[in-house]
N, C-alpha and C. Protein backbone atom coordinates (compact mmCIF):
# COMPACT_ATOMS: atom_id res chain seq x y z
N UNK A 1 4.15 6.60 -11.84
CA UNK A 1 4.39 5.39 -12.61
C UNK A 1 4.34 4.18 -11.69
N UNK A 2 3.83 3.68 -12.24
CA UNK A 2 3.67 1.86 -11.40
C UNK A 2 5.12 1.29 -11.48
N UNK A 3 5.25 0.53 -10.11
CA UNK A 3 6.25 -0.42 -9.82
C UNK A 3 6.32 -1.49 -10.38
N UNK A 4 7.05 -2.03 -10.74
CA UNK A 4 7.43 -3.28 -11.79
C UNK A 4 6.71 -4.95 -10.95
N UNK A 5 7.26 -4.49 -9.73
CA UNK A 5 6.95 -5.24 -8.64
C UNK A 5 5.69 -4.81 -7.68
N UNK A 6 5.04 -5.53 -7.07
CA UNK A 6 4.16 -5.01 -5.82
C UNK A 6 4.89 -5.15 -5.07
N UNK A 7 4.18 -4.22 -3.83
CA UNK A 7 4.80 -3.55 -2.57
C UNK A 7 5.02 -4.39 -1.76
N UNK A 8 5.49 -4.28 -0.52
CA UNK A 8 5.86 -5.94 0.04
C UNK A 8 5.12 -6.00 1.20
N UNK A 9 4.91 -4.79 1.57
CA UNK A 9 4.11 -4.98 2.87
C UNK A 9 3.24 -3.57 2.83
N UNK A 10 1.76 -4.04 3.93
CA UNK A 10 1.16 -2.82 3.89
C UNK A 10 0.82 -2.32 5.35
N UNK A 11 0.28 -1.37 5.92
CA UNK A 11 -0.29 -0.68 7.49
C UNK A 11 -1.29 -1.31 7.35
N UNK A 12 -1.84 -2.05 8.99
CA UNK A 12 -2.76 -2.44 9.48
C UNK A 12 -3.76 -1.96 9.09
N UNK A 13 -3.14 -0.06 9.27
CA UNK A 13 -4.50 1.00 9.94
C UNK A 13 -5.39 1.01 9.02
N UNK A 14 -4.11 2.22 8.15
CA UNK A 14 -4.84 2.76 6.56
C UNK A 14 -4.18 2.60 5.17
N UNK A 15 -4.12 0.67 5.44
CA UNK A 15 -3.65 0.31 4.38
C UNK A 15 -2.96 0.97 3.07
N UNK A 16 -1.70 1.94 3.61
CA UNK A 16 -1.02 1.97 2.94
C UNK A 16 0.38 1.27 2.87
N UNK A 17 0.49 0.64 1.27
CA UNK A 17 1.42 0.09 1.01
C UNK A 17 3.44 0.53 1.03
N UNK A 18 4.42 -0.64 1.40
CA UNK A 18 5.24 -0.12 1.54
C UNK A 18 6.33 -0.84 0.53
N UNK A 19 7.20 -0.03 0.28
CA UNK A 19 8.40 -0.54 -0.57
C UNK A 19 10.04 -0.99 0.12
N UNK A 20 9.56 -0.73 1.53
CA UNK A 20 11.04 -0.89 2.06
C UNK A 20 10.79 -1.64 3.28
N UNK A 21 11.78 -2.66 3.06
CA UNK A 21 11.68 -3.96 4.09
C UNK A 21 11.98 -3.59 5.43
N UNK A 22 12.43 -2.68 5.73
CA UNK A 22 12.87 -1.98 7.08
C UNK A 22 11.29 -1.21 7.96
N UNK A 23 10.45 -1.21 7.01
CA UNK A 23 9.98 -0.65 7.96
C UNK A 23 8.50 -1.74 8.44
N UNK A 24 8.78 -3.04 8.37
CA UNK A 24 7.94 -4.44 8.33
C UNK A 24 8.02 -3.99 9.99
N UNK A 25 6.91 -4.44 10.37
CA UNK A 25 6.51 -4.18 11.62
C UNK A 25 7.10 -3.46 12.63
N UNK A 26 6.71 -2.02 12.04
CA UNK A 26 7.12 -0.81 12.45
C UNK A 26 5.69 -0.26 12.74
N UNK A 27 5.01 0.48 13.30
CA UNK A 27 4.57 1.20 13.47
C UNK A 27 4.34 2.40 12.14
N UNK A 28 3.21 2.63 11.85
CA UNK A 28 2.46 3.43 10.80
C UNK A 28 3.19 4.91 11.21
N UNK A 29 3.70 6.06 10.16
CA UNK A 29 4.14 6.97 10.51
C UNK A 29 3.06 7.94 9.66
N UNK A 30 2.10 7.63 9.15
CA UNK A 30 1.40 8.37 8.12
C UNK A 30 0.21 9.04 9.70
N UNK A 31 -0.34 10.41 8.63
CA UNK A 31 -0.93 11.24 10.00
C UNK A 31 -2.01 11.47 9.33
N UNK A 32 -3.36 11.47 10.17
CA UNK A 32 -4.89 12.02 9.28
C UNK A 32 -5.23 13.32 10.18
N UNK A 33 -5.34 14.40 9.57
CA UNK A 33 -5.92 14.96 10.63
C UNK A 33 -5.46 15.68 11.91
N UNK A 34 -3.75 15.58 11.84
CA UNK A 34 -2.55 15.34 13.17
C UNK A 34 -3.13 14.24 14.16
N UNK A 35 -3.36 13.29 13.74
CA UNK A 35 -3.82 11.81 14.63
C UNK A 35 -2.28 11.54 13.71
N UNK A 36 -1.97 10.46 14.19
CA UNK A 36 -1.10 8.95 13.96
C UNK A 36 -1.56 7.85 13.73
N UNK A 37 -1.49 7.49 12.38
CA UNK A 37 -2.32 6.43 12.39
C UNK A 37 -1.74 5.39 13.30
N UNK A 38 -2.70 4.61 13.87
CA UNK A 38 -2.32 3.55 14.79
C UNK A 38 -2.42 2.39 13.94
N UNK A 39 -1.91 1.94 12.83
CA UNK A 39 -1.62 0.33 12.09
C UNK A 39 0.06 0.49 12.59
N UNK A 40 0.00 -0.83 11.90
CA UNK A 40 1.74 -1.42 12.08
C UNK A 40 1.67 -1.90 10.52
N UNK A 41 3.09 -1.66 9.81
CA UNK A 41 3.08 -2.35 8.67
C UNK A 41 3.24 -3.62 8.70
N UNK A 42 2.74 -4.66 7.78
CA UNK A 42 3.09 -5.96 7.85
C UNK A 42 3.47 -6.29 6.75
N UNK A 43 4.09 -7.71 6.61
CA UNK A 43 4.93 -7.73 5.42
C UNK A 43 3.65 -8.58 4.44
N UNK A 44 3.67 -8.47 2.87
CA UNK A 44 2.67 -8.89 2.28
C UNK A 44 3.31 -9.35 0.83
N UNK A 45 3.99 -10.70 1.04
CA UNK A 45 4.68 -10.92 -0.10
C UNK A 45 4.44 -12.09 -0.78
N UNK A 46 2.68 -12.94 -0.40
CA UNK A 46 2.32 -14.01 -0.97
C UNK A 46 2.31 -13.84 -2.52
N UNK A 47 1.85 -14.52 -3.10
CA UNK A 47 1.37 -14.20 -4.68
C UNK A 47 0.44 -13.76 -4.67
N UNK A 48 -0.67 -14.12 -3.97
CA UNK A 48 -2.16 -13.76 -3.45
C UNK A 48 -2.50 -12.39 -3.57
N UNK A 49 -1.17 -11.68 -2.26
CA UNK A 49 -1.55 -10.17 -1.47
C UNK A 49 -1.75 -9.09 -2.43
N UNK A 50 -1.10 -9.24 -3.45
CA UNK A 50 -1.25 -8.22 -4.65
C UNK A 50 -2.12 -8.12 -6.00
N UNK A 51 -2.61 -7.14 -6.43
CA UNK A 51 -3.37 -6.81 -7.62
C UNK A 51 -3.12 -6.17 -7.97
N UNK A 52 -2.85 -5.91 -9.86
CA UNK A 52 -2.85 -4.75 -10.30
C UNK A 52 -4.40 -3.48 -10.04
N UNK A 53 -4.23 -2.21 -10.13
CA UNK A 53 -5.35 -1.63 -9.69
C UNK A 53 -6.26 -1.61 -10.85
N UNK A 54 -7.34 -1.83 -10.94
CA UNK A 54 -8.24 -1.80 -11.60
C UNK A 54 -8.63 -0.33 -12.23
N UNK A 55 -8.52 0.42 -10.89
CA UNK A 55 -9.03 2.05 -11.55
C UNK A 55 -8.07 3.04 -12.11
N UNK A 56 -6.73 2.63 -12.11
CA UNK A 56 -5.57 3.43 -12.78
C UNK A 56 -4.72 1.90 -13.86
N UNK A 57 -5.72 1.02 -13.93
CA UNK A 57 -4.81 0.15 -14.75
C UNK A 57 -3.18 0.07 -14.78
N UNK A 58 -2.93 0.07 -13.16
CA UNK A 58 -1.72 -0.12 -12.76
C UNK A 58 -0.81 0.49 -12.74
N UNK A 59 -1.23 1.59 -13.51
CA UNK A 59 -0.36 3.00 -14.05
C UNK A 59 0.21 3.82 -12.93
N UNK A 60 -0.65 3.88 -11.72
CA UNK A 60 -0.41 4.60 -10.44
C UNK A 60 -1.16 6.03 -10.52
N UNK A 61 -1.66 6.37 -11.94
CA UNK A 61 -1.99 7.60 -11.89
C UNK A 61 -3.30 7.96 -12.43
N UNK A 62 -4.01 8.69 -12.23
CA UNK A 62 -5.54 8.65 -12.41
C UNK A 62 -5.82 10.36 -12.76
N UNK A 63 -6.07 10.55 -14.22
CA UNK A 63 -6.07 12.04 -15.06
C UNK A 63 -5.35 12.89 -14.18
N UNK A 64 -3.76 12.74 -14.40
CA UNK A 64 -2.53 13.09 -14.39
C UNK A 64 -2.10 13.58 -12.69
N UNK A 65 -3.18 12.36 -12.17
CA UNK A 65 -2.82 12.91 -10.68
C UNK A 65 -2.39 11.33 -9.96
N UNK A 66 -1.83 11.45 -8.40
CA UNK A 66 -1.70 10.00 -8.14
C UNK A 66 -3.36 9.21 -7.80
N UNK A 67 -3.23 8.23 -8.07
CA UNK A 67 -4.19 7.56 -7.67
C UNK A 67 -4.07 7.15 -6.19
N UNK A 68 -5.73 7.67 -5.99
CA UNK A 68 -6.07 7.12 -3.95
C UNK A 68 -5.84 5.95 -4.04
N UNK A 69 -6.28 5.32 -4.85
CA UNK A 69 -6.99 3.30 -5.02
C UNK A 69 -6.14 2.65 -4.33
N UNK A 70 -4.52 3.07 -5.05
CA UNK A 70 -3.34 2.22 -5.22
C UNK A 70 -2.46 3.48 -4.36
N UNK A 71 -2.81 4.40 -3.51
CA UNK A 71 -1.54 5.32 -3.24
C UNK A 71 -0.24 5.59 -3.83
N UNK A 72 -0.80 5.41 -5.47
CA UNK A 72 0.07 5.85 -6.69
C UNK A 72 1.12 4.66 -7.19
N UNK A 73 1.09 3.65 -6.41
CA UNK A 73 2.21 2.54 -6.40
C UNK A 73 1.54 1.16 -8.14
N UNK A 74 0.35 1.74 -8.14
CA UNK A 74 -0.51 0.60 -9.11
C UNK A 74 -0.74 -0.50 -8.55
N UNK A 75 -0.65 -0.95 -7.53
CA UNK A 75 -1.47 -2.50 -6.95
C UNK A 75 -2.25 -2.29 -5.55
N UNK A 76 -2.85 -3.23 -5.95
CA UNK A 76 -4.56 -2.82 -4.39
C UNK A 76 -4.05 -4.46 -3.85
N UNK A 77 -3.73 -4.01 -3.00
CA UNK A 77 -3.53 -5.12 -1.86
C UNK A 77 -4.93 -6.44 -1.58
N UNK A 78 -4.78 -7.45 -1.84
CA UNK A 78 -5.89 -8.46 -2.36
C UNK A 78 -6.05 -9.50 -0.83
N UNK A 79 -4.77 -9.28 -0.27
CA UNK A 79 -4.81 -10.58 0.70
C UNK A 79 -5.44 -10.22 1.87
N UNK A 80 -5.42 -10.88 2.87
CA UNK A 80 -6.00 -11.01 4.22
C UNK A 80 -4.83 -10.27 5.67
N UNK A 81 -5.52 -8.46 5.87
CA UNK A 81 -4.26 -8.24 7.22
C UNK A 81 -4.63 -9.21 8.59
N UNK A 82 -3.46 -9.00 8.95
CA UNK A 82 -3.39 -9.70 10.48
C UNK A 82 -2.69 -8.49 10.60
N UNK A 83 -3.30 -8.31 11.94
CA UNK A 83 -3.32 -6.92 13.02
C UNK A 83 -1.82 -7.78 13.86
């Protein structure tokens, strides 16, 4: 199910989005492969940074599975990262 709100911040690396303010420029803990991704989350709380997702219509879920688009959250990150 989609968040009422968009996420507040997303990873440099592999732009995935985050819901908890604690972990704003932290270091990415997500793994591809047993690599680490090397992004840092940043915080992304313009009006701008967010979109609802186009391919799960915000829902988070795409024929009863999570959606890649939106990493199930329903919004595709719109703004500009700084590394």
């Amino acid at each position: 199910m989609s968040l009422v709100t968009p996420p507040i911040g997303i990873c440099t690396g592999c732009k995935t989005p985050i819901s908890n303010s604690i972990l704003i420029n932290e270091r990415c803990d997500r793994r591809f492969d047993g690599v680490r991704c090397n992004g840092v989350y940043r915080g992304a709380l313009d009006y701008d940074d967010w979109k609802r997702c186009p391919v799960c219509e915000g829902t988070g879920l795409r024929v009863k599975k999570r959606c890649e688009e939106c990493h199930g959250t329903g919004w595709q990150y719109a703004g500009k990262l700084k590394r």
